[in-house]
C-alpha atoms as a PDB file:
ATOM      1  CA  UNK A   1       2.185   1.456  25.119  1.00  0.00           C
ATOM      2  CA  UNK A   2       2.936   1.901  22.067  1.00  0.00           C
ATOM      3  CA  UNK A   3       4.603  -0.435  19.220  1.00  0.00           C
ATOM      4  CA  UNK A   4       7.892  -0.188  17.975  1.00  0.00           C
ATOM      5  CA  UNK A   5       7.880  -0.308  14.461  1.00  0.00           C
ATOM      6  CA  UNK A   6      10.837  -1.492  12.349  1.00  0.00           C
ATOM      7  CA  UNK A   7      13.127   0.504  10.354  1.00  0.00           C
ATOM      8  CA  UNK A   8      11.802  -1.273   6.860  1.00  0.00           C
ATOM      9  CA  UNK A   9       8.089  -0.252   8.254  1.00  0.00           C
ATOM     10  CA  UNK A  10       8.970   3.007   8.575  1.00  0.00           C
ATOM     11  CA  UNK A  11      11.177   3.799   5.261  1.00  0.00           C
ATOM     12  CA  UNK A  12       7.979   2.245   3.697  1.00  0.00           C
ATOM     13  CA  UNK A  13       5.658   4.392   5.439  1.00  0.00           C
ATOM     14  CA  UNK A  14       7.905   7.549   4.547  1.00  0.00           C
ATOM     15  CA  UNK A  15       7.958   6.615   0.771  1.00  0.00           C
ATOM     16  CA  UNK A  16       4.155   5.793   0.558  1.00  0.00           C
ATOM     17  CA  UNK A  17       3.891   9.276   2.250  1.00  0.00           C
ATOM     18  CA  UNK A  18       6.169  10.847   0.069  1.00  0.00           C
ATOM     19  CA  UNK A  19       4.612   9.417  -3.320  1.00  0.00           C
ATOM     20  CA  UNK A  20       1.243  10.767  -2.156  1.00  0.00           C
ATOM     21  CA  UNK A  21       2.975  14.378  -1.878  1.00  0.00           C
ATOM     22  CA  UNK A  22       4.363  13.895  -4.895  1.00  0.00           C
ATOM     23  CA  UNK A  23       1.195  13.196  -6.918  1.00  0.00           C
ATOM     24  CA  UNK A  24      -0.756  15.774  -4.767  1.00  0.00           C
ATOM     25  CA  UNK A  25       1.508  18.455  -6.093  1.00  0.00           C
ATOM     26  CA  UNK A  26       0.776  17.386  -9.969  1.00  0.00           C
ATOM     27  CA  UNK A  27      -2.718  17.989  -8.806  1.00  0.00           C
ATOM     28  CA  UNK A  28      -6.066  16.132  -8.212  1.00  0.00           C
ATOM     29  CA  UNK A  29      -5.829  13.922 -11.716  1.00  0.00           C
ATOM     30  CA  UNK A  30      -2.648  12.891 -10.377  1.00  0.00           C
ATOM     31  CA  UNK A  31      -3.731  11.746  -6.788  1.00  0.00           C
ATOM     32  CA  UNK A  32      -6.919  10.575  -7.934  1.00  0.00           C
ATOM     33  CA  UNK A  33      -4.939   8.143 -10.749  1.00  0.00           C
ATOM     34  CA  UNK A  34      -2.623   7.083  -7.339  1.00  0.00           C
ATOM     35  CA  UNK A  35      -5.320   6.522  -5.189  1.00  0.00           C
ATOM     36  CA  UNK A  36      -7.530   4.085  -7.472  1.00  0.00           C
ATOM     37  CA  UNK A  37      -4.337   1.926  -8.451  1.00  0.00           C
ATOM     38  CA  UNK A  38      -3.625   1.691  -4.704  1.00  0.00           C
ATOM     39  CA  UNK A  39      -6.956   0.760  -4.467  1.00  0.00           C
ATOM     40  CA  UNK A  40      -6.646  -2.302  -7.342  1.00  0.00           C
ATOM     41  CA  UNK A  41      -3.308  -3.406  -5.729  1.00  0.00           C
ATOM     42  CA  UNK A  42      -4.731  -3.984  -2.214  1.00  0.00           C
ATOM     43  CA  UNK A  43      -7.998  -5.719  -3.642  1.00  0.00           C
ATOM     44  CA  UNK A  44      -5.841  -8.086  -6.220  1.00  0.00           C
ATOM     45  CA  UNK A  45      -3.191  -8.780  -3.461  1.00  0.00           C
ATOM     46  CA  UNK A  46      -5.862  -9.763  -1.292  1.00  0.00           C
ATOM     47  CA  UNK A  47      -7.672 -11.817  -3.312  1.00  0.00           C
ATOM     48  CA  UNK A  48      -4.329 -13.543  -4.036  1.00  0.00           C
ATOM     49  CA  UNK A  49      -3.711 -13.929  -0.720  1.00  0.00           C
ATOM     50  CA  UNK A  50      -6.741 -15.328  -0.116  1.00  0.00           C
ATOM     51  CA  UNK A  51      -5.950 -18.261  -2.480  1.00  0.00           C
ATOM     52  CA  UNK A  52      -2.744 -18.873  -1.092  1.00  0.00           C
ATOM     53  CA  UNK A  53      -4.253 -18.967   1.754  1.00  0.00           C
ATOM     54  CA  UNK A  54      -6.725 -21.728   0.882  1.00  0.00           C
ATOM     55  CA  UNK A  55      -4.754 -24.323  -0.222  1.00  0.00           C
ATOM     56  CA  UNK A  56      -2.029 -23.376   2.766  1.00  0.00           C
ATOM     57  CA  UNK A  57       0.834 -21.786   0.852  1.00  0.00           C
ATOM     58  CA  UNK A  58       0.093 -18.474   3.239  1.00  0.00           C
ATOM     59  CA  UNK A  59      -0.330 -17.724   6.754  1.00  0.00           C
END
């Protein structure tokens, strides 16, 4: 069975969806630009969380 997801989750979802629409339309520069800052942000954030992590200011 299947999760229920939560209305934030999914009005997330839908605007991450929508952005890469967006910046597929202004062509491949465009996405490709979108794509490798999505790609910093979730390495960064990670490696943030990581640290928060380590000295217990995180889950």
């Amino acid at each position: 069975m299947a999760r229920h997801r939560s209305l934030r989750s999914e009005l997330y979802r839908d605007a991450r969806l929508l952005g890469n629409v967006q910046a597929a339309a202004h062509g491949p520069g465009a996405y490709a630009t979108r794509y490798a800052r999505r790609k910093v942000y979730s390495r960064t954030n990670s490696f943030t969380h990581s640290i928060l992590r380590s000295i217990n200011l995180s889950k």
